[in-house]
N, C-alpha and C. Protein backbone atom coordinates (compact mmCIF):
# COMPACT_ATOMS: atom_id res chain seq x y z
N UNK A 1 -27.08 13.97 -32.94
CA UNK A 1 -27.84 14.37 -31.77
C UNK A 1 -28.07 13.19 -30.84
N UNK A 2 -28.00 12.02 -31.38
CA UNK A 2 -28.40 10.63 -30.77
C UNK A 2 -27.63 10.46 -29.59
N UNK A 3 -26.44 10.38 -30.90
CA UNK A 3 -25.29 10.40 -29.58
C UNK A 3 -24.78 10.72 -28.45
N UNK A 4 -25.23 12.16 -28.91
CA UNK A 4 -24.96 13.29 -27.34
C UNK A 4 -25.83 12.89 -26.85
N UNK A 5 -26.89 12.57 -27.00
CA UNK A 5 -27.88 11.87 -26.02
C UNK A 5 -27.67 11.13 -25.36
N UNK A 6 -27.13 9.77 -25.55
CA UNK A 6 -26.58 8.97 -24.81
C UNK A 6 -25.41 9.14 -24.25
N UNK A 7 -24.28 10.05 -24.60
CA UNK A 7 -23.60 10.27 -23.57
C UNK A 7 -23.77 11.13 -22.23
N UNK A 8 -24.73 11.71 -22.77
CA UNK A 8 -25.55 12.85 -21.58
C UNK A 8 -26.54 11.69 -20.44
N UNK A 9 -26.92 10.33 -20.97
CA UNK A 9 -27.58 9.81 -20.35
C UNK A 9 -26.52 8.94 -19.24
N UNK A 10 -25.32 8.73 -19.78
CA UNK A 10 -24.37 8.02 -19.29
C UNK A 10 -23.92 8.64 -18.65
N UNK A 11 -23.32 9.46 -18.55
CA UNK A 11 -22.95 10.64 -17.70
C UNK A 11 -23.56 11.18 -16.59
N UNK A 12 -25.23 11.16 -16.61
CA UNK A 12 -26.05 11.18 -15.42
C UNK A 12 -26.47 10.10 -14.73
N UNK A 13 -25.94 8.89 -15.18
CA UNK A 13 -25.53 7.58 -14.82
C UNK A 13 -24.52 7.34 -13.64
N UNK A 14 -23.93 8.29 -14.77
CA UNK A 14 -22.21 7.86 -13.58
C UNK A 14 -22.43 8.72 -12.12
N UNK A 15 -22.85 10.09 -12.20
CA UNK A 15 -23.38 10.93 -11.20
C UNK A 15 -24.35 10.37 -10.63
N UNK A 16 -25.29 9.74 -11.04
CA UNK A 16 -26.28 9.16 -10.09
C UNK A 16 -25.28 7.96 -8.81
N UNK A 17 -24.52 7.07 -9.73
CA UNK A 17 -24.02 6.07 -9.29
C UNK A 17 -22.88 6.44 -8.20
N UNK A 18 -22.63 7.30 -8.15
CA UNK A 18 -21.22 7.92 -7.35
C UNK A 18 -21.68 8.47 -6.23
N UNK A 19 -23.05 9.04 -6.85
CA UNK A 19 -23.72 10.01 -5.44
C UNK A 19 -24.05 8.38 -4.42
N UNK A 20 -24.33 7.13 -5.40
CA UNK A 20 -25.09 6.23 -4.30
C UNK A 20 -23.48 5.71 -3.49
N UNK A 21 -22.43 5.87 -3.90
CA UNK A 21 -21.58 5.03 -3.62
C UNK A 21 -21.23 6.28 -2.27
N UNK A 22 -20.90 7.34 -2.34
CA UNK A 22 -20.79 8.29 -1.41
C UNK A 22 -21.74 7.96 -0.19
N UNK A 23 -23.10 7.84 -0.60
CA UNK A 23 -23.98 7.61 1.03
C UNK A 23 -24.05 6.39 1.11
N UNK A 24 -23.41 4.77 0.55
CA UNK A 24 -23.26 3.98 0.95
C UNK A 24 -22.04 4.18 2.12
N UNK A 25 -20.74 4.91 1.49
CA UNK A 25 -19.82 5.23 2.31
C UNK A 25 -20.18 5.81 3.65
N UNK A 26 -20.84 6.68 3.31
CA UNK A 26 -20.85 7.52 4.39
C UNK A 26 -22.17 6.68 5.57
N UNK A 27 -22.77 6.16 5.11
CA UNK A 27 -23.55 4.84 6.00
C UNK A 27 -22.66 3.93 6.63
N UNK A 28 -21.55 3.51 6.01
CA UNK A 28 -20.58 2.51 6.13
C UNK A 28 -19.72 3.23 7.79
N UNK A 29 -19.76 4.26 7.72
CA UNK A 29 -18.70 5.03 7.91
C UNK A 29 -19.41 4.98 9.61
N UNK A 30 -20.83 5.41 9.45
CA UNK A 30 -21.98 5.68 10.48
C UNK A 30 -21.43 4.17 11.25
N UNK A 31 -21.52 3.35 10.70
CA UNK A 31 -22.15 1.55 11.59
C UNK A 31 -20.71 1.69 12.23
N UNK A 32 -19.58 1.88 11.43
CA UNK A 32 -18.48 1.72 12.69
C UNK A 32 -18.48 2.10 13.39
N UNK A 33 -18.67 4.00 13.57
CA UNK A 33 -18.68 4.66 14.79
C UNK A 33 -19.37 4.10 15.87
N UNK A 34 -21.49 3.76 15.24
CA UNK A 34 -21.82 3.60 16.10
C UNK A 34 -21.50 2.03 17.17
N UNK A 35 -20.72 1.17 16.04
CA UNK A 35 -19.83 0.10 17.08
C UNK A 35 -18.83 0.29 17.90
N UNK A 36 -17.89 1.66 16.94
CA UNK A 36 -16.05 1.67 17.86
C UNK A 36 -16.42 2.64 17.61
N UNK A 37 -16.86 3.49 19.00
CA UNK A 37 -17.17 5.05 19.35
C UNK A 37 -15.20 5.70 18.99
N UNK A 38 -14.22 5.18 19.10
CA UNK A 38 -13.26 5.82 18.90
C UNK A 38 -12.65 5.61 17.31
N UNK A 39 -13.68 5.48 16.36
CA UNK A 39 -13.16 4.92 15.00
C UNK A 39 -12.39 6.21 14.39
N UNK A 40 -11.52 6.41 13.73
CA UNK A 40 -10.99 7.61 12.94
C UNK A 40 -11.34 7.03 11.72
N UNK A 41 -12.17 7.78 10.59
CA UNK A 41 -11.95 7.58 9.10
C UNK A 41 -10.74 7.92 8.80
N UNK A 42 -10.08 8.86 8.60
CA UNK A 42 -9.05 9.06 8.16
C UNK A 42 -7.62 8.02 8.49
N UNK A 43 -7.69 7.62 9.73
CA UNK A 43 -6.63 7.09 9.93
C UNK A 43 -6.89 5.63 9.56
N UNK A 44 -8.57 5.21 9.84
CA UNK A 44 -8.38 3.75 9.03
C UNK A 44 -8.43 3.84 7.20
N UNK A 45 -8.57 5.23 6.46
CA UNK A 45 -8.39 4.89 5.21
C UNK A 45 -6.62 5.26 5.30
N UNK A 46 -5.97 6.13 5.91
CA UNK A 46 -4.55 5.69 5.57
C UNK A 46 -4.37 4.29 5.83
N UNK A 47 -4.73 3.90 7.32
CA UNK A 47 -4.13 2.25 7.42
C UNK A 47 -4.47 1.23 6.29
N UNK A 48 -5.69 1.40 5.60
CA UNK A 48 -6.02 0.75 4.46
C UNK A 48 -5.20 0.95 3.11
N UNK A 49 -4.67 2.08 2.80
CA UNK A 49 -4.10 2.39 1.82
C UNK A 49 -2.86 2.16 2.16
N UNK A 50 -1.76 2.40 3.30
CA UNK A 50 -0.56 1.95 3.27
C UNK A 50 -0.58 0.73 3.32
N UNK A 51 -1.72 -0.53 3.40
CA UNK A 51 -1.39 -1.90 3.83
C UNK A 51 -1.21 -2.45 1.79
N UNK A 52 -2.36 -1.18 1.18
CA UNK A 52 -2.41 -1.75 -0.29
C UNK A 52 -1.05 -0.76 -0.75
N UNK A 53 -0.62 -0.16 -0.99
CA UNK A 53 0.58 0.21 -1.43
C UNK A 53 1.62 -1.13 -0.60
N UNK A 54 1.57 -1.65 0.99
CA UNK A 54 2.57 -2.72 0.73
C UNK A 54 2.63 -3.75 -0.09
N UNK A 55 1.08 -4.05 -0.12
CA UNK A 55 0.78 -5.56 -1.22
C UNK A 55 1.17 -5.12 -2.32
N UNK A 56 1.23 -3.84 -2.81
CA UNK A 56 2.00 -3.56 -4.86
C UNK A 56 3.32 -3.36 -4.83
N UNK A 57 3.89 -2.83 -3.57
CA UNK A 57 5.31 -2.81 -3.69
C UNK A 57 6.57 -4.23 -3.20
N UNK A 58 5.27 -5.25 -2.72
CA UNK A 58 6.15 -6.21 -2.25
C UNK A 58 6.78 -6.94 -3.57
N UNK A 59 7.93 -7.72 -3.14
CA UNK A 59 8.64 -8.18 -3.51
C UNK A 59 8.67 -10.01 -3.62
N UNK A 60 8.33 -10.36 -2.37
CA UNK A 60 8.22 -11.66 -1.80
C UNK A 60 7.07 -11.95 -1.27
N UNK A 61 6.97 -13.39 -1.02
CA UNK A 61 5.06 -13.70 -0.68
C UNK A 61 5.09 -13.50 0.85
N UNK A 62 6.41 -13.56 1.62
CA UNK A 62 6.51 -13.26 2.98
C UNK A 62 6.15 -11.93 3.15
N UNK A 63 6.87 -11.17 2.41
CA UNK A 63 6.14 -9.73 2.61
C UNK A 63 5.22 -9.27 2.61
N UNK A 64 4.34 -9.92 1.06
CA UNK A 64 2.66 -9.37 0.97
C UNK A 64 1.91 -10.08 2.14
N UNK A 65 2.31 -11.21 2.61
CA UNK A 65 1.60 -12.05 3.52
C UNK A 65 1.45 -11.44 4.65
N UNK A 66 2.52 -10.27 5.57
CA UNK A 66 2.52 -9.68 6.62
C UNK A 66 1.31 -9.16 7.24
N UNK A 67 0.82 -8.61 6.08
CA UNK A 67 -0.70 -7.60 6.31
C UNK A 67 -1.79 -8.20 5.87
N UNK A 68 -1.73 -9.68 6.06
CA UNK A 68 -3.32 -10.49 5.60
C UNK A 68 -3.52 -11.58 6.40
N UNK A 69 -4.28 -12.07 6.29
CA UNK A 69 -4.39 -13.28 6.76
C UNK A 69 -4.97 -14.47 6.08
N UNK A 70 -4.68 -13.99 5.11
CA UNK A 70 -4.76 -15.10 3.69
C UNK A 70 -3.74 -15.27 3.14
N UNK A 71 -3.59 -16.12 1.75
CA UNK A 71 -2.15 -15.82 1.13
C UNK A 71 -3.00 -15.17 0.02
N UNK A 72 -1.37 -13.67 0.31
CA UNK A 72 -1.61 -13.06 -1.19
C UNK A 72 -0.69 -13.31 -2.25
N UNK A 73 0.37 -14.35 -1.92
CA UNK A 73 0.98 -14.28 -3.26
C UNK A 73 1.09 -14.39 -4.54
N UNK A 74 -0.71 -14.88 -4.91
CA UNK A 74 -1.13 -14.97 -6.21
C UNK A 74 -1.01 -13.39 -7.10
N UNK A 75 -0.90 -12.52 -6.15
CA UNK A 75 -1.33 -11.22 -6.68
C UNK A 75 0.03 -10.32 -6.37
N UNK A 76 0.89 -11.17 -6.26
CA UNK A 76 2.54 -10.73 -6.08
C UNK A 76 2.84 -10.70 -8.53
N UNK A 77 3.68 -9.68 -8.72
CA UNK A 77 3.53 -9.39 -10.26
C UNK A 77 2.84 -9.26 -11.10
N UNK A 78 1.60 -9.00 -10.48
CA UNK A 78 0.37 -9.14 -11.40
C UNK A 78 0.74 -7.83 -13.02
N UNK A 79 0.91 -7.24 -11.95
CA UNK A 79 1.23 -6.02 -12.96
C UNK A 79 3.04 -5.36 -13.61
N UNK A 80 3.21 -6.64 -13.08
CA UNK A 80 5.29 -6.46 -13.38
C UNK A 80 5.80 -5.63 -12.47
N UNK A 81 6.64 -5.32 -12.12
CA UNK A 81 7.70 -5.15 -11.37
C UNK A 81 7.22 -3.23 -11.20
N UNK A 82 6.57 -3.43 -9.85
CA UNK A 82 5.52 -1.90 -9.55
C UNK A 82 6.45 -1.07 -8.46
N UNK A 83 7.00 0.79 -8.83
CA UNK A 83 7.98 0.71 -8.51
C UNK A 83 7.60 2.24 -7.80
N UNK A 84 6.18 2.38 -7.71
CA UNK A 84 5.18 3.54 -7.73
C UNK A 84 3.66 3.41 -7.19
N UNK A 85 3.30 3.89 -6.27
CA UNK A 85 1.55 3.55 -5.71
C UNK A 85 1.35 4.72 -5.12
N UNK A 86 0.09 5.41 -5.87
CA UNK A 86 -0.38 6.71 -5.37
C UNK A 86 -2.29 6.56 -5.10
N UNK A 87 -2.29 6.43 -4.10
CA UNK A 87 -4.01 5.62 -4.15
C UNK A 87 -4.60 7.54 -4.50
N UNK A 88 -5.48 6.98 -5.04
CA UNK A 88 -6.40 8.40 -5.51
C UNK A 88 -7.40 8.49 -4.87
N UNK A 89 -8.31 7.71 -4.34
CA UNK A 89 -9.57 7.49 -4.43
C UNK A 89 -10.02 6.47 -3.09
N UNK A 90 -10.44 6.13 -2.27
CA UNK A 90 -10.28 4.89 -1.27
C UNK A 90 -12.34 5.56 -0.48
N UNK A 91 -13.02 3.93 -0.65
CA UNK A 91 -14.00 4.67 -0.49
C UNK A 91 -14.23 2.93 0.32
N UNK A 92 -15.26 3.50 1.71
CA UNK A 92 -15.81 2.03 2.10
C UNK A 92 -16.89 1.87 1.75
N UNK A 93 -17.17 0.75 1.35
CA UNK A 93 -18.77 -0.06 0.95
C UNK A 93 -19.54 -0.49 1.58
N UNK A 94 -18.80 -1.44 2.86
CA UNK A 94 -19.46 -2.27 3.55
C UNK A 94 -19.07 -2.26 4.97
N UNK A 95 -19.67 -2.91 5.86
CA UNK A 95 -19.10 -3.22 7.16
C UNK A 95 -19.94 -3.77 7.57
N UNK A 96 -19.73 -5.23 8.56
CA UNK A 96 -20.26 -6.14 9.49
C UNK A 96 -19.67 -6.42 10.13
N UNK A 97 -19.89 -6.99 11.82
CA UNK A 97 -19.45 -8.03 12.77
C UNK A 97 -20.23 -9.14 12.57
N UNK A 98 -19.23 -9.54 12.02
CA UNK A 98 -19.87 -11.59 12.69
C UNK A 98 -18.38 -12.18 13.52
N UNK A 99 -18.54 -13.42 14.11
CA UNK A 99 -17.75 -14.04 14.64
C UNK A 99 -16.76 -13.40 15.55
N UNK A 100 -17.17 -12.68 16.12
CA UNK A 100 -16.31 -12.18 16.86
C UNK A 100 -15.00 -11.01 15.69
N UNK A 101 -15.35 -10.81 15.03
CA UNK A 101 -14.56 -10.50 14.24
C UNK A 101 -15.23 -8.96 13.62
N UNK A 102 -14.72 -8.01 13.01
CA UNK A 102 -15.28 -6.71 12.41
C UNK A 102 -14.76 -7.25 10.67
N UNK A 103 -15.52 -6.96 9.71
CA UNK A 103 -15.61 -6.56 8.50
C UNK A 103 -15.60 -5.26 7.68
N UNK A 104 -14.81 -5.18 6.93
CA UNK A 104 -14.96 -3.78 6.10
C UNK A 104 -14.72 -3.72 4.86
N UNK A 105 -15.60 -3.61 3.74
CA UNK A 105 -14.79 -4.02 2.18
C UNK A 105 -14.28 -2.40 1.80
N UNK A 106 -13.57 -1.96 1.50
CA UNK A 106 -12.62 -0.76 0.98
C UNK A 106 -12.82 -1.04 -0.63
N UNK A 107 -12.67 -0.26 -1.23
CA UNK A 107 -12.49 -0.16 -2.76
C UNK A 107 -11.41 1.17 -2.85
N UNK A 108 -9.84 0.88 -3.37
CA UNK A 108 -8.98 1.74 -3.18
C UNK A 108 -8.53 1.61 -5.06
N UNK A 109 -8.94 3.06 -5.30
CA UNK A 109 -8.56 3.32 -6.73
C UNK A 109 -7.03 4.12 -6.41
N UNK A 110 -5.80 3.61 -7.47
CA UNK A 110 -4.19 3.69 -7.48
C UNK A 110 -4.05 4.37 -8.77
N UNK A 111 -3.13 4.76 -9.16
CA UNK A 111 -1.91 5.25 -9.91
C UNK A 111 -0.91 4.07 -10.22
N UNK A 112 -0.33 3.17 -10.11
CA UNK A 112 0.80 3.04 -10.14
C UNK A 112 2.07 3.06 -11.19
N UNK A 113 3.14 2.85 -10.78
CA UNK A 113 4.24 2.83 -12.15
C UNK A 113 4.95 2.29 -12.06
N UNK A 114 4.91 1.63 -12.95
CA UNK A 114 5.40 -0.08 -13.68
C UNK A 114 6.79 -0.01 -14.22
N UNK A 115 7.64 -0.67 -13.76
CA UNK A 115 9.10 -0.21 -14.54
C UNK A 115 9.15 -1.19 -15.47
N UNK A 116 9.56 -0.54 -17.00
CA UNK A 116 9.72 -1.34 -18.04
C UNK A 116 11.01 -1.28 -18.59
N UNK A 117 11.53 -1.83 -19.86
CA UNK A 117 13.04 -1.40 -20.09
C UNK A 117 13.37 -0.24 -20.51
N UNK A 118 12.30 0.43 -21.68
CA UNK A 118 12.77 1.60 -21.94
C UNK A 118 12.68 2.84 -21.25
N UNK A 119 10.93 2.69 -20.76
CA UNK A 119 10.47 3.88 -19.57
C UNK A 119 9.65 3.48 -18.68
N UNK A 120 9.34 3.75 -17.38
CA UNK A 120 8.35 3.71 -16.55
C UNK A 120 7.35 3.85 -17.43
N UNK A 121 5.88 3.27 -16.91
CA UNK A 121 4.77 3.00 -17.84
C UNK A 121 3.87 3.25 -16.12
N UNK A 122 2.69 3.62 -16.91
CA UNK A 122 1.26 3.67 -15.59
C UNK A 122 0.30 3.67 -15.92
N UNK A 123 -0.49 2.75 -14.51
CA UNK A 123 -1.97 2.71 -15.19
C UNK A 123 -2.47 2.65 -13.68
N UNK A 124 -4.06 3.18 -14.05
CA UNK A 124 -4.78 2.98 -12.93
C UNK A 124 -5.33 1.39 -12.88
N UNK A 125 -5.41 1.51 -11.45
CA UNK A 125 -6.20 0.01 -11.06
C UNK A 125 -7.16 0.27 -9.98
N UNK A 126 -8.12 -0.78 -9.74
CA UNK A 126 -8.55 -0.40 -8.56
C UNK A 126 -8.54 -2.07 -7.90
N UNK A 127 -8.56 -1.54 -6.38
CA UNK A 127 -7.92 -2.84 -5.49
C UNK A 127 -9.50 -2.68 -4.32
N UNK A 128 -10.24 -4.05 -4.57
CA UNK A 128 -11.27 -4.05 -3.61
C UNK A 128 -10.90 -5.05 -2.52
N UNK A 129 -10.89 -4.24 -1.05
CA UNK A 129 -9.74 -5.38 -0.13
C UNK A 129 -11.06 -5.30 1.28
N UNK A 130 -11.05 -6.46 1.37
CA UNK A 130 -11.95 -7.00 2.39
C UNK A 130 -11.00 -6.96 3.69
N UNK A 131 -11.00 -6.57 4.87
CA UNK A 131 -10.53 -6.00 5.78
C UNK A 131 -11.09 -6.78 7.01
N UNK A 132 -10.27 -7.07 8.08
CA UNK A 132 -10.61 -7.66 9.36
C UNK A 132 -10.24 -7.30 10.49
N UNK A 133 -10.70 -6.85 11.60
CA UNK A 133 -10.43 -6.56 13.28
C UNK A 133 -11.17 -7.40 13.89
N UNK A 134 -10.45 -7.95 15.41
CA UNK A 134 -11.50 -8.33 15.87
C UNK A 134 -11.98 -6.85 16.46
N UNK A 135 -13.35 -7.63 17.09
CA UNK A 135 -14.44 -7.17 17.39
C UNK A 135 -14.23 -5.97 18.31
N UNK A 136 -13.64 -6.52 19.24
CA UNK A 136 -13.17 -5.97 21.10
C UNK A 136 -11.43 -6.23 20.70
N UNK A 137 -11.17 -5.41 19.82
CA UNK A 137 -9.18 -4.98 20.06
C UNK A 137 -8.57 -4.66 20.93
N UNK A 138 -7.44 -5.17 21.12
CA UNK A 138 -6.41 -4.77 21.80
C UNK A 138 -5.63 -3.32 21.19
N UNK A 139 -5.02 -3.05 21.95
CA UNK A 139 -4.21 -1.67 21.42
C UNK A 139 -3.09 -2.15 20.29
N UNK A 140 -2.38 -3.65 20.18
CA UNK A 140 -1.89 -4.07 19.31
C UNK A 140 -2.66 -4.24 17.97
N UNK A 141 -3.82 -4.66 18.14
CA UNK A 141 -4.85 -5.17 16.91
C UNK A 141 -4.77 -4.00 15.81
N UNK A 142 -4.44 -4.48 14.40
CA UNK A 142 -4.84 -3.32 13.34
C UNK A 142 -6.10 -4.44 12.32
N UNK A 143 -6.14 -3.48 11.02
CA UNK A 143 -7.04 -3.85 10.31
C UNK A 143 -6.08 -4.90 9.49
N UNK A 144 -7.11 -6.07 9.53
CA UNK A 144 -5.78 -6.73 8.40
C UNK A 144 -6.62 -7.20 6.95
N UNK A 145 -5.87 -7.55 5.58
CA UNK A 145 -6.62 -7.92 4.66
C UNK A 145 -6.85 -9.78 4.90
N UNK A 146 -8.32 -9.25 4.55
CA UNK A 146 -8.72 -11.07 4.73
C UNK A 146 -8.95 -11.75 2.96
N UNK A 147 -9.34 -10.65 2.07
CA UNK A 147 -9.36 -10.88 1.23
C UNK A 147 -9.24 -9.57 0.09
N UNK A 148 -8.60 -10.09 -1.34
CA UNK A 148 -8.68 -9.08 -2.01
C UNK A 148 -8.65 -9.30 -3.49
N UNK A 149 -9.58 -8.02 -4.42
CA UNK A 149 -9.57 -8.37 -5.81
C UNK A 149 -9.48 -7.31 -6.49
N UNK A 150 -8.39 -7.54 -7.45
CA UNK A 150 -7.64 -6.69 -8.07
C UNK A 150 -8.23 -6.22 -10.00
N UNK A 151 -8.48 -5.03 -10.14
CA UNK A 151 -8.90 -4.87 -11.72
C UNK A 151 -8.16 -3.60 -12.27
């Protein structure tokens, strides 16, 4: 009986914790608009998610480097030779302007699949990617990764 107890307590844990992460999002979601009256959620969580499917499918540090403005090539094989990225999940946390610059931390939960010798292999990961615009964009300007951490 103990037990079920505590998994019943954990469990209204995780629901408590998801509901807070949802109206953090959805707060997150509020501060952009009310900065970039023309913000799309949807189109900045695709732009966020196709920039992290490029960082797992790259190949070279020139490549992952395209969409950051850091170097990512520490995080080039992390997971062997990734031949598959299906983001599941992509939720924002945060957002600030300082420096002339916009902030956004993303937390993008994946799928991916790992080619091995005998069979494709998969596991979930999740990729927390700190994001940058400036402030006042140009029509060229996208979101780029300024930083990112991988589990």
């Amino acid at each position: 009986m103990a037990l079920f107890k505590k998994r019943q307590q954990a469990s209204q844990a995780k629901q408590v914790s998801e509901a807070d992460v949802k109206r953090r999002s959805k707060s997150a979601i509020a501060e952009i608009r009310a900065f970039d009256g023309g913000f799309s959620a949807n189109a900045f969580f695709r732009e966020v998610e196709e920039k992290a499917e490029h960082i797992m499918l790259a190949r070279e540090a020139e490549d992952i480097n395209e969409v950051a403005t850091c170097d990512l090539a520490p995080a080039l094989g992390k997971y062997g030779v990734v031949i598959g990225f299906n983001a599941t999940e992509s939720t924002l946390t945060g957002f600030y302007v300082k420096d002339g610059m916009q902030h956004a931390q993303v937390v993008v939960e994946a799928l991916i699949a790992i080619r091995r010798i005998k069979r494709p292999d998969s596991k979930k990961i999740k990729m927390i990617l700190h994001m940058v615009k400036p402030a006042n964009p140009g029509p060229d300007d996208e979101w780029l990764v300024a930083g990112l951490a991988m589990r």
